[in-house]
Structure formats: structure tokens, C-alpha cells
Protein backbone atom coordinates (compact mmCIF):
# COMPACT_ATOMS: atom_id res chain seq x y z
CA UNK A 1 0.00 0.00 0.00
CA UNK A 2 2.65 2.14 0.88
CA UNK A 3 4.67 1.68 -2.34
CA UNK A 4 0.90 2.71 -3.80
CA UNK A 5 0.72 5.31 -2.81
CA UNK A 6 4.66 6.39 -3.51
CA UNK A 7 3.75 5.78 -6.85
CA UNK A 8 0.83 7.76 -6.77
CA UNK A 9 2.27 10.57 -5.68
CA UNK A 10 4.93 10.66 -7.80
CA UNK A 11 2.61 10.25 -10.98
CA UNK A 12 0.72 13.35 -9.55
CA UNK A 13 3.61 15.70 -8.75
CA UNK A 14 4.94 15.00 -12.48
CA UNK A 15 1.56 16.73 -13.47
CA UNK A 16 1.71 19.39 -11.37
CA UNK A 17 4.97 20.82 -12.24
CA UNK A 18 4.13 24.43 -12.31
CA UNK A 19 0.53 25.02 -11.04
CA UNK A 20 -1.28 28.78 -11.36
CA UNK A 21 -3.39 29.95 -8.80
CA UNK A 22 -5.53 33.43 -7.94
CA UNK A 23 -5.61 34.31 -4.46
CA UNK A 24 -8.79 36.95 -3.52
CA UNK A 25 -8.49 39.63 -1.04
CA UNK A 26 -12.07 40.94 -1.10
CA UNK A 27 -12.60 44.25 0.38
CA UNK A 28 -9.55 45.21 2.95
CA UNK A 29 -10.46 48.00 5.19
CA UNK A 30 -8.48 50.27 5.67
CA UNK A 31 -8.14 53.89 7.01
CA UNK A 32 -5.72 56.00 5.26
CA UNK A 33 -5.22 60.03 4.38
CA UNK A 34 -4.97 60.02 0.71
CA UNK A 35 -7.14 62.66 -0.91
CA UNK A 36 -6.22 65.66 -3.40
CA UNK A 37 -7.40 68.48 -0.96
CA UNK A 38 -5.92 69.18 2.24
CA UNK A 39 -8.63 68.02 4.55
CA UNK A 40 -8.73 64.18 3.08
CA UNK A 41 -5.04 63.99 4.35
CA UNK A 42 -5.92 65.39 7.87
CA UNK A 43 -9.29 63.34 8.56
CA UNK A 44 -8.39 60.56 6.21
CA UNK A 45 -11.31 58.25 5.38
CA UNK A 46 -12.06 54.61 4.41
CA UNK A 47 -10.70 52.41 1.76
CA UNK A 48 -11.57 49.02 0.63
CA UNK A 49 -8.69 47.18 -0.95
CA UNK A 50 -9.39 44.37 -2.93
CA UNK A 51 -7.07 42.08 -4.86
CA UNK A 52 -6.50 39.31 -7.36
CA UNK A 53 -3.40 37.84 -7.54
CA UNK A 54 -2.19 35.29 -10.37
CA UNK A 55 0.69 33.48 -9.29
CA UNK A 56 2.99 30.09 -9.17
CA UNK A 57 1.88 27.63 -7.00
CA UNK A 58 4.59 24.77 -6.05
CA UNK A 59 4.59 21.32 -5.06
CA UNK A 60 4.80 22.15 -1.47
CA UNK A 61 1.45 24.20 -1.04
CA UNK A 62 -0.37 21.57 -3.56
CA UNK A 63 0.80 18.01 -1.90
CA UNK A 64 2.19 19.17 1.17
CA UNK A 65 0.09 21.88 2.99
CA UNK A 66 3.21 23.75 3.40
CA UNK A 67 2.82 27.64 3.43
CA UNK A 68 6.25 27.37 1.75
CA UNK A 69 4.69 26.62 -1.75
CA UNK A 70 2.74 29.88 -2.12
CA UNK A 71 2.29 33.51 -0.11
CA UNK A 72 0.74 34.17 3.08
CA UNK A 73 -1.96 35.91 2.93
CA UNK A 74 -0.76 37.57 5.99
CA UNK A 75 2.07 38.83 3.97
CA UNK A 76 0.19 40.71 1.37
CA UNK A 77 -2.03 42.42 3.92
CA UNK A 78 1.07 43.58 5.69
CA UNK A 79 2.60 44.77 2.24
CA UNK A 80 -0.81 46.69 1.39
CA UNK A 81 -1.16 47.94 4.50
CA UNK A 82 2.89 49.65 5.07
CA UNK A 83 2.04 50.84 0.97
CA UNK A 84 -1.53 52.25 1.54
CA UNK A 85 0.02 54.32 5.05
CA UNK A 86 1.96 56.56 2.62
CA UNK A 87 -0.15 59.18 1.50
CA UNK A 88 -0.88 59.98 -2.09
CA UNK A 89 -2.98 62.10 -3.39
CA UNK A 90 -4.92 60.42 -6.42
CA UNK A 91 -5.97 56.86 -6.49
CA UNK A 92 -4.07 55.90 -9.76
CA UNK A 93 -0.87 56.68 -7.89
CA UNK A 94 -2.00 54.57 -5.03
CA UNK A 95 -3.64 51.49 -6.90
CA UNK A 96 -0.30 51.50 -8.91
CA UNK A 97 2.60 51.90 -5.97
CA UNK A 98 0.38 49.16 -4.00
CA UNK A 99 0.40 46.74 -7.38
CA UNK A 100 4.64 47.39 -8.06
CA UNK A 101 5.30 46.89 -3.73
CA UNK A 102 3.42 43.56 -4.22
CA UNK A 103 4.85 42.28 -7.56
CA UNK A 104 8.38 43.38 -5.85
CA UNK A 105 7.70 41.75 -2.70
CA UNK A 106 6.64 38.15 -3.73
CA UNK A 107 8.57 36.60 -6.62
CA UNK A 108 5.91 33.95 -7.53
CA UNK A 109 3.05 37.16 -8.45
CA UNK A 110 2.43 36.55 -12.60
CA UNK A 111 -0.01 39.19 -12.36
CA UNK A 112 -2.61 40.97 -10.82
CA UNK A 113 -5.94 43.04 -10.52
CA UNK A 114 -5.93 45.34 -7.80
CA UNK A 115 -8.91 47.43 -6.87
CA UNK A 116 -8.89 50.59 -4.49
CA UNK A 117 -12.03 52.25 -3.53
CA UNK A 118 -12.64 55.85 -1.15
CA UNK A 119 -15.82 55.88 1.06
CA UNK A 120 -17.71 59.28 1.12
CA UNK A 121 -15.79 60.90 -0.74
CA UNK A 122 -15.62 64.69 -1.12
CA UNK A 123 -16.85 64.63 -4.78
CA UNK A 124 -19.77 67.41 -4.64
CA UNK A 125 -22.16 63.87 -5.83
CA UNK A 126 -24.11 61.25 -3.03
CA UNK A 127 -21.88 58.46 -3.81
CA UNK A 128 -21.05 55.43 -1.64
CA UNK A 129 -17.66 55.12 -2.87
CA UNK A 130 -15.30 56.49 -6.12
CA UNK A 131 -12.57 54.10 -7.06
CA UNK A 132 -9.91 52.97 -9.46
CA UNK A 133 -8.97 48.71 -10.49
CA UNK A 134 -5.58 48.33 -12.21
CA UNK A 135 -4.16 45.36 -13.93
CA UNK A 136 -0.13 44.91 -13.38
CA UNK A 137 2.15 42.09 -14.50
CA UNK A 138 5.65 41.05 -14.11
């Protein structure tokens, strides 16, 4: 049986060679001072981050449950966060810097979608939220 399942594994980790994956980070909140006019940068407001990441999956996160194989989502949530605490003033800027600290940060990221929206913002409109989505690749 054991010899089996040797086999077995073997015959399925010649398949999976290089393995793609998409990890979803729906809707990060987050409150940051980014905001063309001077009072967005002094009472800050609300963002919602939200990401899709194409990347490499290995071996180790596929047949072994090992973090080691892929990235922590912990990881990218700490990278968004230390990005989105520098202020910028428009969201292009921000969507962008956030995307290249990622794709810089974790070597396995093909690609990826990022999205950025502003709660309430000071727009002269009755909006919920004004935002910007990017696509970045290696």
C-alpha cells in the first residue's frame, strides 16, 4: 500500500509541475489620508482594498500543505497595508505603488488586478464610494 501510494504521488507531482493559482483579497479596510485636498489627508477616510493575484503555486502548497509553496496571505495584507500608510494624493498613484510593492515583494506574483475604492468621498455627488482597479504584470 505504501509503495501505492509512492507511486501515486509521484505520478501526480509530475503533473503538477508548475501550477497557477488566484488568491482573492475581497474588500480590505483600511483607514488611510490620501485625498487631493488638504482636509482628506488630515481626517483621512475609508478604503476598501481588494485584490487578485495570479501566481505560481509549487509542489509544497499543492501536496504538502506547506505555506512554503505559495504567499501568506498575511504577507500581502502587511505589504498593502505599510504601501496604503503613505499618502498619495490620487488613487491611480495609489492602486499603482500598492500593485509594483506587491509584484516586488513576492517573486511567484504573474499578475494581478488590484482594486482601491474611497468611502464618502468629497466629490460634490451622493456616492457610496469612487474608485480605481488596475491590472499589473511582471
Amino acid at each position: 500500500m505504501l509503495m501505492l501510494l509512492v507511486l501515486i504521488r509521484k505520478i501526480y507531482t509530475i503533473q503538477t509541475k508548475q501550477m497557477n493559482s488566484t488568491i482573492h483579497i475581497e474588500r480590505l479596510a483600511l483607514h488611510c489620508y490620501h485625498g487631493v485636498m488638504p482636509q482628506e489627508r488630515i481626517i483621512g477616510a475609508m478604503f476598501y482594498v481588494t485584490l487578485h493575484i495570479d501566481l505560481e503555486v509549487k509542489d509544497e502548497a499543492i501536496l504538502d500543505d506547506n505555506l512554503a509553496g505559495t504567499v501568506s496571505y498575511a504577507d500581502i495584507i502587511q505589504s498593502v497595508r505599510e504601501e496604503m500608510s503613505v499618502s498619495s494624493a490620487l488613487l491611480e498613484h495609489l492602486a499603482y505603488r500598492v500593485g509594483q510593492r506587491l509584484i516586488a515583494d513576492f517573486s511567484s506574483i504573474k499578475s494581478l488586478n488590484i482594486r482601491i475604492d474611497k468611502e464618502n468621498p468629497p466629490c460634490g455627488a451622493n456616492v457610496a464610494a469612487i474608485g480605481v482597479s488596475m491590472n499589473l504584470c511582471r
